[in-house]
C-alpha atoms as a PDB file:
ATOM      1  CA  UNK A   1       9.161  13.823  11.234  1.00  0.00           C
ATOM      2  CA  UNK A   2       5.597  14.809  11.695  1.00  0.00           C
ATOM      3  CA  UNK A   3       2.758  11.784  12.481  1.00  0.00           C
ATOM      4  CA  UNK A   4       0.329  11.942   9.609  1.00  0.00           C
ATOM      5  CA  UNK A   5      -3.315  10.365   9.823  1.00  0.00           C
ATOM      6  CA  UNK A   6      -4.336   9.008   6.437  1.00  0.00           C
ATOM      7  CA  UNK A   7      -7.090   6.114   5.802  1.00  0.00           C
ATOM      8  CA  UNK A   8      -6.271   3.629   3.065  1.00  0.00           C
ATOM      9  CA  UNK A   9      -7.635   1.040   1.801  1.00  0.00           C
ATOM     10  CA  UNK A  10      -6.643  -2.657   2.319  1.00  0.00           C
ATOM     11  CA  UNK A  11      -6.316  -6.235   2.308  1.00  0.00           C
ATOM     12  CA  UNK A  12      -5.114  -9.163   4.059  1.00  0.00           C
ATOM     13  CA  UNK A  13      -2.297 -11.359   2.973  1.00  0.00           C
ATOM     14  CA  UNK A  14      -0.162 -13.608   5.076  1.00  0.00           C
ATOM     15  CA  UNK A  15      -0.114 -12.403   8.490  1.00  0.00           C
ATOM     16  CA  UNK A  16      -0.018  -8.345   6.863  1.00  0.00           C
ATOM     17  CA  UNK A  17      -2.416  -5.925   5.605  1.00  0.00           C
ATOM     18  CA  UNK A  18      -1.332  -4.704   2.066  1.00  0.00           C
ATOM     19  CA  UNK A  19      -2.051  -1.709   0.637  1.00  0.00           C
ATOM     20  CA  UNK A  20      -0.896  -0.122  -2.427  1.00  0.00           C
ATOM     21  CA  UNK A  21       0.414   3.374  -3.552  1.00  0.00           C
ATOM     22  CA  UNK A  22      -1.881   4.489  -6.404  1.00  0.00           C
ATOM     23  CA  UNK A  23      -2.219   7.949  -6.255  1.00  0.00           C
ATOM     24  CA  UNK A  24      -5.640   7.685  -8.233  1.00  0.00           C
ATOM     25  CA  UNK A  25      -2.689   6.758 -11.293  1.00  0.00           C
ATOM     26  CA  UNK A  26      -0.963  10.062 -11.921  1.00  0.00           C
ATOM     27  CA  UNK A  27       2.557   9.354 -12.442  1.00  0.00           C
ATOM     28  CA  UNK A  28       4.266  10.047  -9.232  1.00  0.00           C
ATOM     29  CA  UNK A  29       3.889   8.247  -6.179  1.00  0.00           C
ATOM     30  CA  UNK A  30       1.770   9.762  -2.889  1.00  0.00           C
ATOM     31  CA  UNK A  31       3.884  11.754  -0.164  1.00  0.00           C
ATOM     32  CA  UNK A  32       2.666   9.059   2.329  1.00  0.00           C
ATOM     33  CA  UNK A  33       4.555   6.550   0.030  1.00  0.00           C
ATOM     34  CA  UNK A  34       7.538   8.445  -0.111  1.00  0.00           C
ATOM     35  CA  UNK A  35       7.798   9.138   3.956  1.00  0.00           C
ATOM     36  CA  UNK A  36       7.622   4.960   4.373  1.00  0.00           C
ATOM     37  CA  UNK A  37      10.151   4.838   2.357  1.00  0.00           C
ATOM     38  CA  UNK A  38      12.296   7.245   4.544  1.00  0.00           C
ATOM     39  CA  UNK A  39      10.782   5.785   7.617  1.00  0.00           C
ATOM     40  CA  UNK A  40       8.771   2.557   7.493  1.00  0.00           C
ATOM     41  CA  UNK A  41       7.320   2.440  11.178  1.00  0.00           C
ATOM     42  CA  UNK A  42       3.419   2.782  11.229  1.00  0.00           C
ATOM     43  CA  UNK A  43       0.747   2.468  13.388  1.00  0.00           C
ATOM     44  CA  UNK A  44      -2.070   1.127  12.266  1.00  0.00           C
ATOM     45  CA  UNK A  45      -5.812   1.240  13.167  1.00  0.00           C
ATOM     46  CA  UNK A  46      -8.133  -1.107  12.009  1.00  0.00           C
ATOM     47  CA  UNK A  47     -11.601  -0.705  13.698  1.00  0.00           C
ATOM     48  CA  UNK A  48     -10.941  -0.568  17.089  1.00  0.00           C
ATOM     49  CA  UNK A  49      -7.598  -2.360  17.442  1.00  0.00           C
ATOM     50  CA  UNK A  50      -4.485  -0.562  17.257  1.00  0.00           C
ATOM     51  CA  UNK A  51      -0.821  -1.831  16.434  1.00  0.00           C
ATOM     52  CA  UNK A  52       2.762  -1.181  15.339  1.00  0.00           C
ATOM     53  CA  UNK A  53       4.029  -2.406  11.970  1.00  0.00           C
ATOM     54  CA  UNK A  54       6.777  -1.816   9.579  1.00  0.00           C
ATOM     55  CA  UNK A  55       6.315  -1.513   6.087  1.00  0.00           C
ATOM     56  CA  UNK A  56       8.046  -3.246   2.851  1.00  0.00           C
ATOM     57  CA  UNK A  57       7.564  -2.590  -0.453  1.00  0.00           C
ATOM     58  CA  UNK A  58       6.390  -5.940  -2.049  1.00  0.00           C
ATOM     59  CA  UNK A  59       9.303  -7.464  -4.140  1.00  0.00           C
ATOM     60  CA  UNK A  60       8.097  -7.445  -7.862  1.00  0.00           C
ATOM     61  CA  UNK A  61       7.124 -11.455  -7.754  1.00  0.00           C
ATOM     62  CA  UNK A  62       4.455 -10.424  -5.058  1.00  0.00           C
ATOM     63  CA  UNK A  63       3.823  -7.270  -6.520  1.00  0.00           C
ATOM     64  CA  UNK A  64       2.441  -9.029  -9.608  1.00  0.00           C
ATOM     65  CA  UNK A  65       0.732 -11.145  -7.062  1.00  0.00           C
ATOM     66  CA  UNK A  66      -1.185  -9.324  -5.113  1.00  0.00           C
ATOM     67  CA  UNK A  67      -1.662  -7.013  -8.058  1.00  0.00           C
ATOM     68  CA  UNK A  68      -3.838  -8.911  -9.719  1.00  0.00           C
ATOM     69  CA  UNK A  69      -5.654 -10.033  -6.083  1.00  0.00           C
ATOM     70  CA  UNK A  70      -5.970  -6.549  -5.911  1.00  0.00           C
ATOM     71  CA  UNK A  71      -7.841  -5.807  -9.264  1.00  0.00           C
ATOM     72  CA  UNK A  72      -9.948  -8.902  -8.094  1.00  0.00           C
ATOM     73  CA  UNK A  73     -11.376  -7.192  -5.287  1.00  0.00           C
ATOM     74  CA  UNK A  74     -11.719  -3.684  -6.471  1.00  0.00           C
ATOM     75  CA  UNK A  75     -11.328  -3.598 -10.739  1.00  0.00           C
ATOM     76  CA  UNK A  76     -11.279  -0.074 -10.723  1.00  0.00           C
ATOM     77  CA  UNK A  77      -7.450  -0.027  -9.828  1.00  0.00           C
ATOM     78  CA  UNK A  78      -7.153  -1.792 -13.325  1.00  0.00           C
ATOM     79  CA  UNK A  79      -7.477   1.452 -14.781  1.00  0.00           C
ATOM     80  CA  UNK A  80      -4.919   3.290 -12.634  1.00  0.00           C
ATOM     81  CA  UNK A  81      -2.532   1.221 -14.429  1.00  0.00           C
ATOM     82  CA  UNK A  82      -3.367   2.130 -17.747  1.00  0.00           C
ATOM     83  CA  UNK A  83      -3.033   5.660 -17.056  1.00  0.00           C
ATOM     84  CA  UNK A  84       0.453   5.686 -15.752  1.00  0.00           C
ATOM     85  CA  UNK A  85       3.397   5.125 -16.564  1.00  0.00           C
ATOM     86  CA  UNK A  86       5.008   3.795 -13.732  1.00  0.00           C
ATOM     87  CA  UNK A  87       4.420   0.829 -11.388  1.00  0.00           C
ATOM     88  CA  UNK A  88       2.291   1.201  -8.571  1.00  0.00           C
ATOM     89  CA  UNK A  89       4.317  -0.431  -5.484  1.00  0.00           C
ATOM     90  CA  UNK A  90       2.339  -2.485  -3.266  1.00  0.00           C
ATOM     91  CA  UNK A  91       3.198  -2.259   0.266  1.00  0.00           C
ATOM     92  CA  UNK A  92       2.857  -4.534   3.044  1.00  0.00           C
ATOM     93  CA  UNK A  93       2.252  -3.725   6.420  1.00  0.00           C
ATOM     94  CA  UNK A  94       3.699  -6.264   8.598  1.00  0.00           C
ATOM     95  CA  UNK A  95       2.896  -5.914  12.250  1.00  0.00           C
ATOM     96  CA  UNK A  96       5.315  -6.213  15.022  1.00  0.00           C
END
């Protein structure tokens, strides 16, 4: 129940910012992935603009998807997948 302040990488898709729970590729997921889960309300801020979103774990059809535009736009997370053994969820942040 307690607000937590974490910056994240991201990218556009849609009308939602995406962002994905690596954890650098160790096998369990981050907290923050885990308290989204529980409750997906966010705010985000992006520069100077605030706003409210909810997020949603990317179905695995656009998880492949914006995998791979993922890896496009920062290859490093190609190895984060090679080192674990379970599949890093994308999340999108869809604002509201």
């Amino acid at each position: 129940g307690k607000m937590r302040t974490l910056p994240l990488g991201y990218f556009e898709y849609d009308s939602s910012y995406v962002i994905t729970a690596s954890n650098a590729g160790f096998d369990t997921h981050p907290a923050w992935y885990h308290n989204l889960r529980s409750n997906p309300k966010v705010t985000l801020q992006i520069q100077d603009k605030q706003l409210t979103a909810i997020a949603e774990p990317a179905n695995p059809s656009l998880r492949k998807q914006l995998w791979k535009k993922l890896v496009e736009l920062a290859p490093g997370y190609g190895a984060y997948e090679k080192r674990t053994s379970r599949e890093i969820p994308m999340v999108l942040l869809r604002p509201v």
